[in-house]
N, C-alpha and C. Protein backbone atom coordinates (compact mmCIF):
# COMPACT_ATOMS: atom_id res chain seq x y z
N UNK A 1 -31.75 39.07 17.17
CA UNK A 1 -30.46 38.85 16.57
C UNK A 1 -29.74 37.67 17.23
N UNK A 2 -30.04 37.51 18.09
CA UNK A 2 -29.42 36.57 19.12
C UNK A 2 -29.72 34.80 18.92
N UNK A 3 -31.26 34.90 18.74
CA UNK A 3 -32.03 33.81 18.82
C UNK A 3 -31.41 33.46 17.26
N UNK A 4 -31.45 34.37 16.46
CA UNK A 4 -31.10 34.02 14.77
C UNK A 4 -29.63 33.37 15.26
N UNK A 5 -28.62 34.14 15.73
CA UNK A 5 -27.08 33.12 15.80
C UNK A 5 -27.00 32.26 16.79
N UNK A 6 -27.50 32.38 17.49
CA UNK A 6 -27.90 31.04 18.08
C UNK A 6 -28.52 29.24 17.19
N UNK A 7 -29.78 30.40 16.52
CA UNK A 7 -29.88 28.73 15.75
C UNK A 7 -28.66 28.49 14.82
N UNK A 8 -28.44 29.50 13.98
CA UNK A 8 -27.31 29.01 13.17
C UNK A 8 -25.96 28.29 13.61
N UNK A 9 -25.81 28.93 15.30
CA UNK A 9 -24.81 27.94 15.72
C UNK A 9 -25.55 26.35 16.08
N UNK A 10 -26.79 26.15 16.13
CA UNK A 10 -26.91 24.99 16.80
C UNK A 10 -27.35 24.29 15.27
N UNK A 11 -27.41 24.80 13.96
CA UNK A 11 -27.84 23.93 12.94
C UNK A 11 -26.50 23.69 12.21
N UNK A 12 -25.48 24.41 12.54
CA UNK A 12 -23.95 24.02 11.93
C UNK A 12 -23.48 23.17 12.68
N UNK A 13 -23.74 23.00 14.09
CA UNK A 13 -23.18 22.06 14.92
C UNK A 13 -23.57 20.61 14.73
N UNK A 14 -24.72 20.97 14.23
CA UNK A 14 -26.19 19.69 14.35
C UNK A 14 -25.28 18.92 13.02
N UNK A 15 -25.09 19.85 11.82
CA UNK A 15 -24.85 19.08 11.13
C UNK A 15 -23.26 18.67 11.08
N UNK A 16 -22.72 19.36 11.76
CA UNK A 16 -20.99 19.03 11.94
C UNK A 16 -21.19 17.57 12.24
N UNK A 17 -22.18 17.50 13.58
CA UNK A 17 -22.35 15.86 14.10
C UNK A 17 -22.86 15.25 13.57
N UNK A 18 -23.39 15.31 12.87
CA UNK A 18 -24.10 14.52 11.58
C UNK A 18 -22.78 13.88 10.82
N UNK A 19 -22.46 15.02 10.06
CA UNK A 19 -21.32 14.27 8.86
C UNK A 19 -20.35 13.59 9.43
N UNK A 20 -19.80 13.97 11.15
CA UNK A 20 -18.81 13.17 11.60
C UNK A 20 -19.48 11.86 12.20
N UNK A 21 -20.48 11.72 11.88
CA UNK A 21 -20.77 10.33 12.91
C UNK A 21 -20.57 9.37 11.58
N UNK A 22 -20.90 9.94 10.31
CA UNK A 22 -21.12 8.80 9.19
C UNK A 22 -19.19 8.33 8.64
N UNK A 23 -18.37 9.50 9.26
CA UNK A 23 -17.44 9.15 8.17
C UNK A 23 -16.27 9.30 8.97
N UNK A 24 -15.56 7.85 9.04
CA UNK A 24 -15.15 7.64 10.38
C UNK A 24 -14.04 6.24 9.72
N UNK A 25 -12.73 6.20 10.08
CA UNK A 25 -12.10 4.68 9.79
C UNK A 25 -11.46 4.73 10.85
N UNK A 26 -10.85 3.71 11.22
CA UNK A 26 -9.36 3.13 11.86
C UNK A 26 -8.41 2.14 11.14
N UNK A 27 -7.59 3.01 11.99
CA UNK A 27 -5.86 2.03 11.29
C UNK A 27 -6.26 0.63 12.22
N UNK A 28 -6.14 0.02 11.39
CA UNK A 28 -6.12 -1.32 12.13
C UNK A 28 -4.73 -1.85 12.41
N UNK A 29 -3.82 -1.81 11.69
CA UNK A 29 -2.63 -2.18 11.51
C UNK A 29 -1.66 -1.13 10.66
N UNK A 30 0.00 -1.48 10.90
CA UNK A 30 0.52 -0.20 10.26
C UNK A 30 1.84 -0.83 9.98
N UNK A 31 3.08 -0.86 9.35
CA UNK A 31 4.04 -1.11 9.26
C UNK A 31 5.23 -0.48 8.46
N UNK A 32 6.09 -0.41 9.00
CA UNK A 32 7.52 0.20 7.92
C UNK A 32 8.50 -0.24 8.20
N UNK A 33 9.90 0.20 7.12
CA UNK A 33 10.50 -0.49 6.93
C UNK A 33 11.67 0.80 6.04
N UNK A 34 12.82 0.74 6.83
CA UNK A 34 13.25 2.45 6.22
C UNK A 34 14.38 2.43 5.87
N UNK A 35 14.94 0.79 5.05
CA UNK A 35 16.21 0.54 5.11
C UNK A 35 16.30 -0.15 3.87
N UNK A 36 17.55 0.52 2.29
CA UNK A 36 16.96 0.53 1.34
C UNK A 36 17.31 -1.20 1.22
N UNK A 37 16.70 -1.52 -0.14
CA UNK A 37 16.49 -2.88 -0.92
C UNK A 37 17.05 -3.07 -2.20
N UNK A 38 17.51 -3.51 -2.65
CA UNK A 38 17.85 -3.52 -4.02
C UNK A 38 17.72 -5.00 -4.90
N UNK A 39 17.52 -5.05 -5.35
CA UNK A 39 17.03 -6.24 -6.33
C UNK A 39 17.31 -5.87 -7.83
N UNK A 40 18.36 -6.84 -8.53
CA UNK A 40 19.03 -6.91 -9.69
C UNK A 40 18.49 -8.49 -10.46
N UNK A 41 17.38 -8.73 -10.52
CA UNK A 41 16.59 -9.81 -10.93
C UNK A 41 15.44 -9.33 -11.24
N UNK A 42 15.04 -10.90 -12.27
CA UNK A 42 12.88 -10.45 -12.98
C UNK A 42 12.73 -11.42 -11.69
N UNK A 43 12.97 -12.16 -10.32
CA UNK A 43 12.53 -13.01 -10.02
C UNK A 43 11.16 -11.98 -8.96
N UNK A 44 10.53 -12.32 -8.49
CA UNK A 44 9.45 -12.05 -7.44
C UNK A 44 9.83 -11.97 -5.81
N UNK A 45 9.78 -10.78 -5.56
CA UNK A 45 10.56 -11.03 -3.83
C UNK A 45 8.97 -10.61 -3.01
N UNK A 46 9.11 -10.80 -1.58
CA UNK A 46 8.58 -10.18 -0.88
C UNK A 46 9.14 -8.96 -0.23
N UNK A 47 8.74 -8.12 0.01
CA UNK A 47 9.22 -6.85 0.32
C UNK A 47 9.23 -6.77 1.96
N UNK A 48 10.20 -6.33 2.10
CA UNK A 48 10.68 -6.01 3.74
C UNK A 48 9.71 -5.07 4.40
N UNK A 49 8.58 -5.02 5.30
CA UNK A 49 7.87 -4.07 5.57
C UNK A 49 7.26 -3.67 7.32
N UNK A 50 8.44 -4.53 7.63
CA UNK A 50 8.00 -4.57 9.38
C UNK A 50 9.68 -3.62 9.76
N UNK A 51 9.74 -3.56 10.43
CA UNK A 51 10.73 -2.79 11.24
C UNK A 51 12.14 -3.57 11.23
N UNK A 52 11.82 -4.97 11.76
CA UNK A 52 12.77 -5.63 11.66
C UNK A 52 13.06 -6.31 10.37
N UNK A 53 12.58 -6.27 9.24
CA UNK A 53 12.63 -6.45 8.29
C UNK A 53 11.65 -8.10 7.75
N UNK A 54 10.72 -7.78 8.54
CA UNK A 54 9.53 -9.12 8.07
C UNK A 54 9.04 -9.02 7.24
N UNK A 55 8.83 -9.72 6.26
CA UNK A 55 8.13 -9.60 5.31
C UNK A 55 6.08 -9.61 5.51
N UNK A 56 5.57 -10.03 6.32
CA UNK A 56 4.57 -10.03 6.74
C UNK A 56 3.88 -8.73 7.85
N UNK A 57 2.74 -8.41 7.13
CA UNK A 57 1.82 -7.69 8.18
C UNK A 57 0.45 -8.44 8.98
N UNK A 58 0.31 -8.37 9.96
CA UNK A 58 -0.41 -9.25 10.90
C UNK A 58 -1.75 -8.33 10.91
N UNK A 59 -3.01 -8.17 10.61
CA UNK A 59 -3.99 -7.41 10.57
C UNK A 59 -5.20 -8.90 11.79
N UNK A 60 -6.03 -7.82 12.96
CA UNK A 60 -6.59 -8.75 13.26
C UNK A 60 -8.00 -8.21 12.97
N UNK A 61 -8.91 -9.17 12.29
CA UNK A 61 -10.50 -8.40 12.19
C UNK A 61 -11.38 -9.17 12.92
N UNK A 62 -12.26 -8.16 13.74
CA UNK A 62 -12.79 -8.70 14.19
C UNK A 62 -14.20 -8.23 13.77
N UNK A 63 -14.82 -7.43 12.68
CA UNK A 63 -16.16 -7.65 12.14
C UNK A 63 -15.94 -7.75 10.53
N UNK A 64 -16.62 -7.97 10.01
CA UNK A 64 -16.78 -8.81 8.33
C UNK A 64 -17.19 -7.08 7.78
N UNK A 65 -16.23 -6.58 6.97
CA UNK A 65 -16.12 -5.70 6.17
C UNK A 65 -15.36 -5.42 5.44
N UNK A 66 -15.25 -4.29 4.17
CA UNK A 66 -14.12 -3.86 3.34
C UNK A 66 -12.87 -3.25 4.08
N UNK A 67 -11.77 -3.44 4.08
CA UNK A 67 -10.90 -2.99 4.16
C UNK A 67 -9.90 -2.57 3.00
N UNK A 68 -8.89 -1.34 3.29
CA UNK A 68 -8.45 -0.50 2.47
C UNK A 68 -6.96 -0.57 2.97
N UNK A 69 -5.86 -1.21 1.88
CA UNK A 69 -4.86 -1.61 2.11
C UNK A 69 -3.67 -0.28 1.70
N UNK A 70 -2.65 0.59 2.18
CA UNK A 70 -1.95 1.68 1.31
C UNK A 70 -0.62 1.25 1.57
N UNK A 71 0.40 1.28 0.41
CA UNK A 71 1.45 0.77 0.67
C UNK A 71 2.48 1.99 -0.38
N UNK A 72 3.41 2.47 0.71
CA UNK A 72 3.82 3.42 0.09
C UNK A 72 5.42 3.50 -0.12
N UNK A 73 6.50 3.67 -1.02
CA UNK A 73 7.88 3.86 -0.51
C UNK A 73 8.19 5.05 -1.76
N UNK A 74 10.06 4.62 -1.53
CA UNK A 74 10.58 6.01 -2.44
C UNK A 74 11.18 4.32 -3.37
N UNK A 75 10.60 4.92 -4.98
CA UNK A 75 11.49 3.78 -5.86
C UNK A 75 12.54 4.39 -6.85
N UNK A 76 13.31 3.79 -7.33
CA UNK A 76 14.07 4.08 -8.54
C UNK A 76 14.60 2.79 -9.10
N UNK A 77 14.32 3.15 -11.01
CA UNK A 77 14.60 1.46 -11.41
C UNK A 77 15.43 2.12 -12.58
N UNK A 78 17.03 1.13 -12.47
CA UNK A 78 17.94 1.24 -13.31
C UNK A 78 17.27 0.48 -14.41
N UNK A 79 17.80 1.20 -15.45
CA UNK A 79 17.31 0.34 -17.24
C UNK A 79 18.02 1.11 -17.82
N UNK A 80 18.15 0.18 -18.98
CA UNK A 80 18.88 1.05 -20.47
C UNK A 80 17.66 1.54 -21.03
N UNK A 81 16.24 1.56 -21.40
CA UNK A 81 15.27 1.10 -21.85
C UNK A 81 14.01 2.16 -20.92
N UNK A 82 13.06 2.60 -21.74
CA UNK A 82 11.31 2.67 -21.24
C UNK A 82 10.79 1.70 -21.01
N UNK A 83 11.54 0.53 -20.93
CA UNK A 83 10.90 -0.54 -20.85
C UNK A 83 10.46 -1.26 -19.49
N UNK A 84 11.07 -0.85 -18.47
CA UNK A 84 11.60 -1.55 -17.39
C UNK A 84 10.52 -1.17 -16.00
N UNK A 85 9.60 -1.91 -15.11
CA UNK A 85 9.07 -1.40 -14.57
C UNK A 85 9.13 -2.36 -13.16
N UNK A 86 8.70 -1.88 -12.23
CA UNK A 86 8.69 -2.32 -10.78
C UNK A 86 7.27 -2.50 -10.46
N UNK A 87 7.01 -3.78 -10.24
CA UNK A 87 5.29 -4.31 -10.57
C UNK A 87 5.48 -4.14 -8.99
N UNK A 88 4.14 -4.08 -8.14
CA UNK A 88 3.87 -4.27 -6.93
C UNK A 88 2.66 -4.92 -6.91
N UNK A 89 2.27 -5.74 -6.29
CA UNK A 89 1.07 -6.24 -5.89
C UNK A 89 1.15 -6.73 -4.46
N UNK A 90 -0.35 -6.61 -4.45
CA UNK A 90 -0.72 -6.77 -2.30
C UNK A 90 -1.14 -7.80 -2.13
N UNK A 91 -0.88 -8.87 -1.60
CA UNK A 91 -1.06 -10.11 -1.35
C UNK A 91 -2.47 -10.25 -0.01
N UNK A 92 -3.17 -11.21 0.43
CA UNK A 92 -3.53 -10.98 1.51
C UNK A 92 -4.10 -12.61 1.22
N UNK A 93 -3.72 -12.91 2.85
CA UNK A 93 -3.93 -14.25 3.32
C UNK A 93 -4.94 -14.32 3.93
N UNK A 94 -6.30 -15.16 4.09
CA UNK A 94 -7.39 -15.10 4.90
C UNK A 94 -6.92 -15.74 5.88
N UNK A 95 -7.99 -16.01 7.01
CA UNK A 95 -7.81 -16.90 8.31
C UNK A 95 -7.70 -18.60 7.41
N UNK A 96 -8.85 -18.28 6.77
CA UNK A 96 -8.40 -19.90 6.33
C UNK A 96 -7.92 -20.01 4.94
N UNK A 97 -6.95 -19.81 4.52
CA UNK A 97 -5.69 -20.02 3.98
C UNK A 97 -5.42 -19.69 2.60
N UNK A 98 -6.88 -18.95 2.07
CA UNK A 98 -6.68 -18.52 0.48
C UNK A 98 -6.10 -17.15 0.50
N UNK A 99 -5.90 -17.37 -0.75
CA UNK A 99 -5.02 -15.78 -0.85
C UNK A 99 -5.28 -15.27 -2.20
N UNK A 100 -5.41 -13.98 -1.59
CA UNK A 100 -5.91 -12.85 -2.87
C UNK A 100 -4.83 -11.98 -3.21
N UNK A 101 -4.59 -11.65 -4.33
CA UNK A 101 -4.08 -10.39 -5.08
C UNK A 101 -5.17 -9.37 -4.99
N UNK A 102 -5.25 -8.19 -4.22
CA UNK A 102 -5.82 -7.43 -4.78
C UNK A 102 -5.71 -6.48 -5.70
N UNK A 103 -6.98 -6.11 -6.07
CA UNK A 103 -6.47 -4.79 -7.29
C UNK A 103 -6.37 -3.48 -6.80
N UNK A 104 -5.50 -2.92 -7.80
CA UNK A 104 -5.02 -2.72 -8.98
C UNK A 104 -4.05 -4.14 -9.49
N UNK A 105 -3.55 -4.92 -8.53
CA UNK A 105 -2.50 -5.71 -8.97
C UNK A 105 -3.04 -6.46 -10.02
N UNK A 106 -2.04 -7.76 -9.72
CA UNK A 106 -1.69 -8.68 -10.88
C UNK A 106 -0.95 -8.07 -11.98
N UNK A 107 0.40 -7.94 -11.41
CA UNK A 107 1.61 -7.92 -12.42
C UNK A 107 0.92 -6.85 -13.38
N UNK A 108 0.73 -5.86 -13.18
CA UNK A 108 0.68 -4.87 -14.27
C UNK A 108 0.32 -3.35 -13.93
N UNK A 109 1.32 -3.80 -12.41
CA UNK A 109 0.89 -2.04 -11.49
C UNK A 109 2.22 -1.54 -11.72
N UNK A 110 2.45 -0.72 -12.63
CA UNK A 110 4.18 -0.29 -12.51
C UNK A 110 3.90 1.24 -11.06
N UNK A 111 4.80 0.58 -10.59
CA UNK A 111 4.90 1.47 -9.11
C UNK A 111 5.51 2.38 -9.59
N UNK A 112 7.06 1.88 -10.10
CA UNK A 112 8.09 3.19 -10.74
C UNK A 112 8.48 2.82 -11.68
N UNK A 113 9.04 2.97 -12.54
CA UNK A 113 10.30 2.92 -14.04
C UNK A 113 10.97 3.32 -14.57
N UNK A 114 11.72 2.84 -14.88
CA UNK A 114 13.14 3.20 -15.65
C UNK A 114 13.03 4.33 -16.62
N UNK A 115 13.63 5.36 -16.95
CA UNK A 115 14.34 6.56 -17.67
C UNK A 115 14.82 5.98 -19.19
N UNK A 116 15.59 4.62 -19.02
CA UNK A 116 16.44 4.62 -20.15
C UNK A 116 17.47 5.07 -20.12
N UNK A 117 17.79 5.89 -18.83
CA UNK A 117 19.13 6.79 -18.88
C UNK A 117 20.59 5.42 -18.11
N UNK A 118 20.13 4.03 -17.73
CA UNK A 118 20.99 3.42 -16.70
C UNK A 118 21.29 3.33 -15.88
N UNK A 119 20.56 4.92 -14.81
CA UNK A 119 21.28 4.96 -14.06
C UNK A 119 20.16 4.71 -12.78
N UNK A 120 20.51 4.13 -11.39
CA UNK A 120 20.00 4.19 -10.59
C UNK A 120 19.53 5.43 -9.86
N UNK A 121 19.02 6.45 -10.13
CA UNK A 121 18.00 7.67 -10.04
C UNK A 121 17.17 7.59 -10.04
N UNK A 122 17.17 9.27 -10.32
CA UNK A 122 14.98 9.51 -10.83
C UNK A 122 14.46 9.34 -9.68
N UNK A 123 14.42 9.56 -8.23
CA UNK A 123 13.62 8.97 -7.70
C UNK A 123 12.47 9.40 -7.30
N UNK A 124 11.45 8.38 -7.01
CA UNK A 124 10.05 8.97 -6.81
C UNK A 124 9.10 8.81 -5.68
N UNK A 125 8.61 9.41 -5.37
CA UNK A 125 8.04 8.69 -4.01
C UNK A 125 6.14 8.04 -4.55
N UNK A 126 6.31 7.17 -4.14
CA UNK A 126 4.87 6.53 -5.12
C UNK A 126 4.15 5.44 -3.80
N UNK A 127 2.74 5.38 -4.14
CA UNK A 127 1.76 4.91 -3.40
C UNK A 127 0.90 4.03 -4.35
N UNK A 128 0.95 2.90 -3.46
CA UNK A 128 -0.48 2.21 -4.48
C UNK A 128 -1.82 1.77 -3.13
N UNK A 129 -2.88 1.03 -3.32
CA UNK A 129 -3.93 1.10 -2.37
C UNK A 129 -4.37 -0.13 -3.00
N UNK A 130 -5.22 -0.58 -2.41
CA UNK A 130 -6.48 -1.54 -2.76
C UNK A 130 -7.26 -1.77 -1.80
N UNK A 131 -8.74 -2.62 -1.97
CA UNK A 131 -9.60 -2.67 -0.98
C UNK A 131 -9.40 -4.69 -1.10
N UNK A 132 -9.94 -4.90 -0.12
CA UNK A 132 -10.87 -6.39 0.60
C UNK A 132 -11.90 -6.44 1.07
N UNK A 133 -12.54 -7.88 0.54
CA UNK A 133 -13.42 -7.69 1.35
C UNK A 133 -12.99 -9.16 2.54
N UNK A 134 -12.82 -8.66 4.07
CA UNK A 134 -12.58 -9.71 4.96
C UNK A 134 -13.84 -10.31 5.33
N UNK A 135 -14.27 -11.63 5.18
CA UNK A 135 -15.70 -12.28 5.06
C UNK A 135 -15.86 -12.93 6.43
N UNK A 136 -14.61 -12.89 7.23
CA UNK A 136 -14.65 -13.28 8.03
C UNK A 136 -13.57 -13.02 9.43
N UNK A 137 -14.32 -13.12 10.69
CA UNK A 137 -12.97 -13.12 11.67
C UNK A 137 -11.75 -13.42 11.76
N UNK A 138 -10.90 -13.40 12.68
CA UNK A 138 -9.71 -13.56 12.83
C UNK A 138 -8.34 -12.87 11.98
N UNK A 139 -7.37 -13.77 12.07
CA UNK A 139 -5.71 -13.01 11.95
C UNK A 139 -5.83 -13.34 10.23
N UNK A 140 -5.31 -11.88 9.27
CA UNK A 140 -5.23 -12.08 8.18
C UNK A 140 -3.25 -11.31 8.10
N UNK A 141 -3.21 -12.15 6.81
CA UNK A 141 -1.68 -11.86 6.68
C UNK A 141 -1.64 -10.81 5.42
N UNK A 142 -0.76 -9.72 5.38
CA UNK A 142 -0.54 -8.81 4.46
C UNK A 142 0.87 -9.21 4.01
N UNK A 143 1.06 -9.34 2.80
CA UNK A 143 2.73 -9.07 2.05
C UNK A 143 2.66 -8.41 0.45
N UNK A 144 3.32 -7.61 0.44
CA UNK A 144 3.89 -6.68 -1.03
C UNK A 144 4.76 -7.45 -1.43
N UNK A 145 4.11 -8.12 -2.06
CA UNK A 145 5.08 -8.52 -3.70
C UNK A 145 5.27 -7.67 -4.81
N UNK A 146 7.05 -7.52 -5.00
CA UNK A 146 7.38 -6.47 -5.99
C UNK A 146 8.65 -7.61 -6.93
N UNK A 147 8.38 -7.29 -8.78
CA UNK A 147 9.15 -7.52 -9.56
C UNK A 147 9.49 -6.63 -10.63
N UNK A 148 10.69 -6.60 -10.97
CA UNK A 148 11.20 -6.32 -11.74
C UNK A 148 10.76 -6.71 -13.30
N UNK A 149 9.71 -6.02 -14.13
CA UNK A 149 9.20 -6.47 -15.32
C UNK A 149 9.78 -6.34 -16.61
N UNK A 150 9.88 -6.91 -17.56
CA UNK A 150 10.84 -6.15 -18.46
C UNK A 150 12.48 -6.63 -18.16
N UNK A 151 13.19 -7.10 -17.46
CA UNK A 151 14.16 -7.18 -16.97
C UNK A 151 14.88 -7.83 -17.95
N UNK A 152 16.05 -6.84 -18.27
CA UNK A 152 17.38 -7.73 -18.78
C UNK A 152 18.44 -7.22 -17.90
N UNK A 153 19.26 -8.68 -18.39
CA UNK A 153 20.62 -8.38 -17.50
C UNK A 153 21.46 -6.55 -17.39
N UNK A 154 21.83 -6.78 -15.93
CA UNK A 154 22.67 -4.95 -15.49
C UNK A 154 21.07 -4.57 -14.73
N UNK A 155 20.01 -4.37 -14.98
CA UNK A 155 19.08 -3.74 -14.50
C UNK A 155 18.94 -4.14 -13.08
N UNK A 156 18.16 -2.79 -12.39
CA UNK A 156 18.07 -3.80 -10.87
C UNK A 156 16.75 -2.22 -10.29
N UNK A 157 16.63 -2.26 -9.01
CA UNK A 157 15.51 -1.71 -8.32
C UNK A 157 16.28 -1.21 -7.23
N UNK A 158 15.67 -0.10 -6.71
CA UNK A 158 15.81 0.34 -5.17
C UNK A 158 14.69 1.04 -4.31
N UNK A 159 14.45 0.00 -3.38
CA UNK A 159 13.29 0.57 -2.75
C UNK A 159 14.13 0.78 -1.50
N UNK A 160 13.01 2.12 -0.74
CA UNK A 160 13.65 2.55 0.56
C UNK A 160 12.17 3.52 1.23
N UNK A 161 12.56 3.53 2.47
CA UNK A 161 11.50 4.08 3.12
C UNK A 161 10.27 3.18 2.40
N UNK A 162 9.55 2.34 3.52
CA UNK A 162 8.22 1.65 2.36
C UNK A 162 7.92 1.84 4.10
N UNK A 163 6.15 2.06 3.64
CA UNK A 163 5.06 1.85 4.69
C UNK A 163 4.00 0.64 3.66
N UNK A 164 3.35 1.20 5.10
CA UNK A 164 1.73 -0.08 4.52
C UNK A 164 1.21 0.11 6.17
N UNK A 165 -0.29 0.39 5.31
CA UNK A 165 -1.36 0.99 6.54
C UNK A 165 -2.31 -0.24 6.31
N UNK A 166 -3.18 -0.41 6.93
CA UNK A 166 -4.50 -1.31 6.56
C UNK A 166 -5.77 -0.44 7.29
N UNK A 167 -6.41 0.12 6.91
CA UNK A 167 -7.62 0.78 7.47
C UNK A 167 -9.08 -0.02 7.20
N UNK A 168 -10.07 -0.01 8.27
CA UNK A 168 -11.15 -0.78 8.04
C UNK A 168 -12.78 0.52 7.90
């Protein structure tokens, strides 16, 4: 009886270490920003996401792989209208100097939206993600670009509490 729970403890263990050796990330970088925003324009801002209110996240890589970007806050978007939405997209700067939108983006990620009711409410707490692939070493730059889509005049946005993780 012994020898029987014995193996069973050493073939549950065996495989505990198994599945944990394969599946494994780190935060590479992390940032927030817990102080609200408001924006009453269709123009394109960068979003406040460092502490002190930087618009930039500093990620450093040092081996060539996918990385997994999460950027999270609480939104609410005034509108008269179903029409009205708060686009987000994740920007990312390489070491040498191109820059990607990743997906889901390109202007057609509604983070949150408008009711139709006018009023600055509703609020929601919402997350978007994307992956990279970093092809190469060194310092890459992160920024959330958020607009106001749909926008007519009176309408506006409020973001508050926003993170952004970068995991590799």
């Amino acid at each position: 009886m012994k020898t029987k729970q014995r193996l069973i403890s050493l073939t549950a263990g065996a495989l505990l270490g198994a599945a944990s050796a394969f599946s494994f990330a780190d935060v590479e970088s992390s940032a927030y920003y817990l102080n609200p925003v408001i924006y009453a324009d269709g123009a394109a801002h960068a979003l406040p996401i460092t502490s002190g209110g930087g618009t930039i996240a500093y990620v450093y890589v040092s081996n060539v792989d996918t990385r997994a970007v999460f950027f999270n806050a609480e939104c609410s978007v005034q509108s008269a209208d179903n029409y009205t939405w708060f686009d987000i997209n994740l920007e990312v700067t390489y070491p040498n100097g191109s820059v990607s939108i990743i997906a889901p983006s390109n202007s057609d990620n509604a983070f949150c939206t408008g009711h139709g009711n006018n009023i600055l409410g509703t609020w929601s707490s919402n997350e978007t993600h994307g992956t990279f692939y970093a092809s190469q070493t060194g310092w890459y730059r992160i920024r959330v670009i958020g607009q106001l889509m749909g926008y007519t005049n009176g309408e506006r946005v409020r973001m508050d509490d926003m993170s952004l993780i970068v995991m590799d």
